[in-house]
Protein backbone atom coordinates (compact mmCIF):
# COMPACT_ATOMS: atom_id res chain seq x y z
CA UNK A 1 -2.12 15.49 -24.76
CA UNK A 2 -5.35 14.38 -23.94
CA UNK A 3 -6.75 15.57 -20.29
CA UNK A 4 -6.55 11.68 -18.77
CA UNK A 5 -4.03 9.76 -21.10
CA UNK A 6 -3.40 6.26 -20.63
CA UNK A 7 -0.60 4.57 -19.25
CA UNK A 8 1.98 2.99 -21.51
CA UNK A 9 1.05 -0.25 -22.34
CA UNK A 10 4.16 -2.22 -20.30
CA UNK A 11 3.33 -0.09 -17.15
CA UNK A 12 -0.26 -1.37 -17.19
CA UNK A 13 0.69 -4.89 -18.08
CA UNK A 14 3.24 -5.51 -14.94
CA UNK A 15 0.28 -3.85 -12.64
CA UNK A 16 -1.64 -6.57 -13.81
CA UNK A 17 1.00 -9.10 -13.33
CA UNK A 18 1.88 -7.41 -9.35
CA UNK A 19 -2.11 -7.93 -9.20
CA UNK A 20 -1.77 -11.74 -9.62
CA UNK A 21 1.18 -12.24 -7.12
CA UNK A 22 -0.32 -9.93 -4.78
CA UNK A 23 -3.74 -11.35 -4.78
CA UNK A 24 -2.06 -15.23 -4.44
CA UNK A 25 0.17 -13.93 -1.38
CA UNK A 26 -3.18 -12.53 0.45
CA UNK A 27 -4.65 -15.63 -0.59
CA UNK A 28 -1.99 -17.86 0.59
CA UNK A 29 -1.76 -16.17 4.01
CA UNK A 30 -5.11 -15.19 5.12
CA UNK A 31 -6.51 -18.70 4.46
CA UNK A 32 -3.15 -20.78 4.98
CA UNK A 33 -1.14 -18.74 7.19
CA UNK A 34 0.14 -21.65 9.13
CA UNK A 35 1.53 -23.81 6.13
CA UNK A 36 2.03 -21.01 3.99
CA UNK A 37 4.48 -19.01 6.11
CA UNK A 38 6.02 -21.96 7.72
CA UNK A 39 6.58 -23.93 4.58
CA UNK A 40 5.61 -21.48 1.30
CA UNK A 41 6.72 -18.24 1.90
CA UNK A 42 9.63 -16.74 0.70
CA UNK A 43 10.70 -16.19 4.81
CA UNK A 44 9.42 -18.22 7.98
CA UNK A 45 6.75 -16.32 9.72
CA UNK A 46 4.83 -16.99 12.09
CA UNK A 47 0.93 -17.44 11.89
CA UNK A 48 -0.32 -14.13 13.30
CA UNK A 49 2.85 -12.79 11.46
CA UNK A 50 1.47 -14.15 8.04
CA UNK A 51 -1.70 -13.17 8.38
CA UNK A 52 -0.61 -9.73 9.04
CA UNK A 53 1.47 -9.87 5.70
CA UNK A 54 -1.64 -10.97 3.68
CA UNK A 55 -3.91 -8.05 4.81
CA UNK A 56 -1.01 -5.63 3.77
CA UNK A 57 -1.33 -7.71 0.46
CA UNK A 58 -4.67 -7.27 0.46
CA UNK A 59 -4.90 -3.78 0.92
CA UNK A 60 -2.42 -3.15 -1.53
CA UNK A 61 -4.21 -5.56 -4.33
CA UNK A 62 -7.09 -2.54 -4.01
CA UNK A 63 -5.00 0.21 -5.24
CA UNK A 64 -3.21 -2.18 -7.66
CA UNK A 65 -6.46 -3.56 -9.30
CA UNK A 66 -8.00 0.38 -9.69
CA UNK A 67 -4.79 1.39 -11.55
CA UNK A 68 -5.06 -1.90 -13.59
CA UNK A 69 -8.67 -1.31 -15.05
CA UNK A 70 -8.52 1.87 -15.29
CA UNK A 71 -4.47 2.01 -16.98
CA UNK A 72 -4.93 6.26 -16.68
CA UNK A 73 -2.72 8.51 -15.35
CA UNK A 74 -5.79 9.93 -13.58
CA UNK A 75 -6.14 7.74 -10.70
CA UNK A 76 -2.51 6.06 -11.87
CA UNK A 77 -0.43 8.66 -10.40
CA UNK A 78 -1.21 7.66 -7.06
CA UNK A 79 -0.79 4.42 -7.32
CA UNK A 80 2.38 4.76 -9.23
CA UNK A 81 3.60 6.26 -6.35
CA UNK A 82 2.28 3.95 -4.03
CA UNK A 83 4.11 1.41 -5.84
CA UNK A 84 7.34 3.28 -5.43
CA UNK A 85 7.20 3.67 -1.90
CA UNK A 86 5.61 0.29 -1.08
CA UNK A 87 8.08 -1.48 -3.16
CA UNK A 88 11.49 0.47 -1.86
CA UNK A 89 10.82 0.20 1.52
CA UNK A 90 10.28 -3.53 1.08
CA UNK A 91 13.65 -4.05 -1.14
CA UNK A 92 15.75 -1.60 1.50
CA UNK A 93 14.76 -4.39 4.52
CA UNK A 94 15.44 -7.65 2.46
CA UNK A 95 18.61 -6.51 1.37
CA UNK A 96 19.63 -5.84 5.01
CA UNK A 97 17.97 -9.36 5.92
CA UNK A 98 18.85 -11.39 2.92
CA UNK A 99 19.72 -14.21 5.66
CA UNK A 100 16.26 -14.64 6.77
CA UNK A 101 14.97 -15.80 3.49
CA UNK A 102 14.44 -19.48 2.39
CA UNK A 103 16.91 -19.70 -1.11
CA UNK A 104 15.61 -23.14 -1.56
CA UNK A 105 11.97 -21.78 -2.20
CA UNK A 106 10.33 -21.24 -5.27
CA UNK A 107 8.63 -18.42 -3.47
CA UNK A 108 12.08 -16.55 -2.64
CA UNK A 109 13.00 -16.65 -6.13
CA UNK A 110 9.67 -14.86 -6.90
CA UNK A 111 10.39 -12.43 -4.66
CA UNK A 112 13.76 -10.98 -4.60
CA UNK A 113 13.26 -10.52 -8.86
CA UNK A 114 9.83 -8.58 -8.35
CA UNK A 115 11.45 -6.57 -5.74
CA UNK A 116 14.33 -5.52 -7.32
CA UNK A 117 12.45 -4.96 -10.93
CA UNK A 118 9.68 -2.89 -9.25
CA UNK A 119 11.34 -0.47 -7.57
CA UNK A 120 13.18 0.71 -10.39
CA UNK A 121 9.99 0.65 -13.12
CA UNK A 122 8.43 2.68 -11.12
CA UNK A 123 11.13 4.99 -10.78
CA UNK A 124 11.86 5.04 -14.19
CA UNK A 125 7.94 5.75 -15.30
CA UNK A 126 7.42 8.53 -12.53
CA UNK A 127 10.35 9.99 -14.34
CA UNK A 128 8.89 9.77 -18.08
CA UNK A 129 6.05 10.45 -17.21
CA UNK A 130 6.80 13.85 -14.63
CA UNK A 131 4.96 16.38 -17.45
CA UNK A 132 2.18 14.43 -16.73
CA UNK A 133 -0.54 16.90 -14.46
CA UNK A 134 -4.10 15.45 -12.92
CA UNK A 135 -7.46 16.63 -14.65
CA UNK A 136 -9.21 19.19 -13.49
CA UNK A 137 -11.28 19.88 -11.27
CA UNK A 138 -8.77 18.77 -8.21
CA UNK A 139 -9.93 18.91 -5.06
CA UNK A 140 -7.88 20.87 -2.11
CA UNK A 141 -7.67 19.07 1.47
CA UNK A 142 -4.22 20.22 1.94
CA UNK A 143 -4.63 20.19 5.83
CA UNK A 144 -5.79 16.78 6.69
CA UNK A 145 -4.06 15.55 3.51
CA UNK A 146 -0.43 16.72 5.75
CA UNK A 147 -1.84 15.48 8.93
CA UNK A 148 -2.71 11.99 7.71
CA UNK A 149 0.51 12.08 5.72
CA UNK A 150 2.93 12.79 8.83
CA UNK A 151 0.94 10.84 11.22
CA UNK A 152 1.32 7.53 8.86
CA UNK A 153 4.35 8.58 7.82
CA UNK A 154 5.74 9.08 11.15
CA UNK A 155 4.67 5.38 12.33
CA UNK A 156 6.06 4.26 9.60
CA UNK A 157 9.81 5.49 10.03
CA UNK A 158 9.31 4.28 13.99
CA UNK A 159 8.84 1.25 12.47
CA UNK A 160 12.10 1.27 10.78
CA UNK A 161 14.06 2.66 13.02
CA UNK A 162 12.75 1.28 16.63
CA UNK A 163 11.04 -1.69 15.35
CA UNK A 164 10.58 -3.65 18.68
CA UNK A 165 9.59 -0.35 20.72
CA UNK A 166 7.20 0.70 17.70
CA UNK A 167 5.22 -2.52 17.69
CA UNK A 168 5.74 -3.55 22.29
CA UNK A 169 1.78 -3.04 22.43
CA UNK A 170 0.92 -5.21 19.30
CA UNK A 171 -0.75 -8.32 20.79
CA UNK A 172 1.07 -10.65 19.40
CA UNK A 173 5.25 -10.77 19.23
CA UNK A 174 6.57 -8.80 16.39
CA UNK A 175 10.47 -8.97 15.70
CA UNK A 176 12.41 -6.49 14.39
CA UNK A 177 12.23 -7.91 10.57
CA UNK A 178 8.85 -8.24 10.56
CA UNK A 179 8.03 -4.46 12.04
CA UNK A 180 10.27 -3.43 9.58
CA UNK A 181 8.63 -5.32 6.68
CA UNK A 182 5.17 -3.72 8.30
CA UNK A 183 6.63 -0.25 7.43
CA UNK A 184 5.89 -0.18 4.02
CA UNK A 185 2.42 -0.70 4.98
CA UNK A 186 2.17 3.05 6.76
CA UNK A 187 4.55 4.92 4.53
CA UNK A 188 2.57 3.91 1.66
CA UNK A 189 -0.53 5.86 2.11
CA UNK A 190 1.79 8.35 3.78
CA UNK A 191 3.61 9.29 0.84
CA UNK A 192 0.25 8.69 -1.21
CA UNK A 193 -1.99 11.67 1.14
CA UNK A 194 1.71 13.84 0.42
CA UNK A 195 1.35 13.49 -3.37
CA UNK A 196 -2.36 14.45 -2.88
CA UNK A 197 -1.48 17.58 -0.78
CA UNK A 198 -1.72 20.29 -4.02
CA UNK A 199 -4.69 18.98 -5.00
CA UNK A 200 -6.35 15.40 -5.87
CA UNK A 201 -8.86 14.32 -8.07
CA UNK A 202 -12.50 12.47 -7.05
CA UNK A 203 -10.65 9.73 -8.72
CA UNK A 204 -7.04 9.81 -6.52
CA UNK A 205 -9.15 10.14 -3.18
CA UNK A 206 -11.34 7.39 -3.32
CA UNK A 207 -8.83 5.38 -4.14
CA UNK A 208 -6.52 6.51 -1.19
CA UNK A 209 -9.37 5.96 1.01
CA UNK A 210 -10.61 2.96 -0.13
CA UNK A 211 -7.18 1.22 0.18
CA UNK A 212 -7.57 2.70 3.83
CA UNK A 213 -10.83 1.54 5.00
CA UNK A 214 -9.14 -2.31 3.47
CA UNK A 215 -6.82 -2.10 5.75
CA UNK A 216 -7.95 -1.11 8.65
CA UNK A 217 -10.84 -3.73 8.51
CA UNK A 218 -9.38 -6.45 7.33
CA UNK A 219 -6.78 -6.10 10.28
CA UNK A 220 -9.48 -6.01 12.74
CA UNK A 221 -10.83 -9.59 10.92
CA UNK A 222 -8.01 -11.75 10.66
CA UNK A 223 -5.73 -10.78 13.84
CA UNK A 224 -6.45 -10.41 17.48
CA UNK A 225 -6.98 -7.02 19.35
CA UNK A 226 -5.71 -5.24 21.83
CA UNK A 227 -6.65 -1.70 22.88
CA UNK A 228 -4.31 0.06 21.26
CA UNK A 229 -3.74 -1.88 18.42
CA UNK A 230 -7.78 -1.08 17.87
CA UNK A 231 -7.43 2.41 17.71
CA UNK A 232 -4.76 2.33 15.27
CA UNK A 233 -6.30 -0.28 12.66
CA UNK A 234 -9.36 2.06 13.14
CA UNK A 235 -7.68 5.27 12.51
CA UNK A 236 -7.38 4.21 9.07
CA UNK A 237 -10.73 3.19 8.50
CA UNK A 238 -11.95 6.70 10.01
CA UNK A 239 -9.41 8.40 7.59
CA UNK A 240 -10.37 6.79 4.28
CA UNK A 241 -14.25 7.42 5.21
CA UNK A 242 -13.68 10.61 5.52
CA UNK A 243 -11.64 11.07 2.03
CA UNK A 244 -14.63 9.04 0.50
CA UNK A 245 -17.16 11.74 2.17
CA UNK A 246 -14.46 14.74 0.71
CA UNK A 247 -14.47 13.09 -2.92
CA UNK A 248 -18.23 12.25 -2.30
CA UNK A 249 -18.92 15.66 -2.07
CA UNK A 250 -16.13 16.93 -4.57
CA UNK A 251 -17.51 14.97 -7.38
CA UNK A 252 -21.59 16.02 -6.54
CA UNK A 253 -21.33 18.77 -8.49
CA UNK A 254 -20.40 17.60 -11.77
CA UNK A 255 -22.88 14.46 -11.18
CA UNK A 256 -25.41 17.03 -11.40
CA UNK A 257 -24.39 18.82 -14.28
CA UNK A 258 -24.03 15.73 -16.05
């Protein structure tokens, strides 16, 4: 097997088909998020609500657009991952809030499909494709790979499981649907830094922290602050800028040689 093999060909093309709804849904909410989550999306949400959804969409058209172009397992595995994660957690909370949805919506019908299919191709493909191993050279941050892992990860399940305590400092009302909806968005990178712990190419890191720094600063553009809700929309921006540094400086050496 070659040391970065591509992707099979029906992985890569429903990336680039997530890519498209993903990138309308940010669209739709960062620049509509009035009419489109009052009268377009597949739920009603409020404005501040919405335009919280499309910066998770944002963010997550990053990682989704990297695995696209590229279609290798090498920074794919990540984002395969990523996928899996994102994608469960978001299926487990509209199946346990199937009556909040709009069923006379073209946009719900959209929805429930792609999160039902996704969930299970990418389960299916992280199991063909388990063999698979990263190139070499990998880089080790095991340490602050675990730290960022739990301390996303660990938002993330307060999220799900005290949803209106987990978000009481947010400045703007957050119910409990829509705090759990916003759990995918912190168990995502959480489970991505996990995958990363035994080692993680140039390739794998700047995409984690890429995806990151997104986040973080596109939160701190399209919704209001707060204190506390600063700090943790720029914890994420301080942790992908330091995985860019770490890959930054992984990667120098076989610039050089090259």
């Amino acid at each position: 097997m070659e040391p970065n093999p591509r992707v099979p060909d029906f992985l890569r093309a429903v990336t680039w088909v997530e890519c498209g709804v993903v990138a309308s849904a940010a669209l739709l909410l960062l620049t509509m998020p009035k009419r489109g989550g009052q009268d377009i999306w597949a739920w009603i949400t409020p404005p501040l609500n919405a335009r919280y959804v499309g910066v998770i969409y944002l963010a997550a058209l990053v990682a989704l657009l990297v695995f696209a172009v590229h279609g290798r397992w090498n920074p794919g595995r990540l984002v395969l991952w990523e996928i899996f994660v994102f994608t469960t957690a978001i299926m487990l909370v509209m199946l346990a809030y199937a009556g909040r949805f709009e069923w006379a919506r073209v946009a719900t019908w959209v929805f429930w499909p792609l999160y039902v299919f996704l969930p299970v191709n990418s389960a299916v493909f992280l199991w063909r494709l388990r063999d698979w191993q990263p190139p070499e050279p990998l880089i080790h941050a095991r340490g602050a790979l675990t730290v960022l892992a739990l301390l996303l990860g660990g938002y993330g399940l307060a999220l799900l499981a005290i949803p209106e305590r987990a978000t009481d400092f947010w400045p703007w009302p957050v119910d409990a649907f829509h705090a759990r909806i916003y759990a995918a968005t912190y168990l995502t990178p959480a489970a991505g830094a996990w995958v990363l712990r035994s080692g993680a190419t140039p390739e794998e890191l700047r995409t984690l922290g890429i995806t990151l720094v997104t986040f973080g600063v596109a939160a701190l553009i399209a919704v209001p602050t707060n204190a506390t809700f600063f700090v943790i929309n720029v914890a994420p921006i301080l942790a992908g800028a330091a995985l860019l540094v770490s890959e930054a400086r992984g990667s120098a050496p076989a610039a050089t040689t090259a």
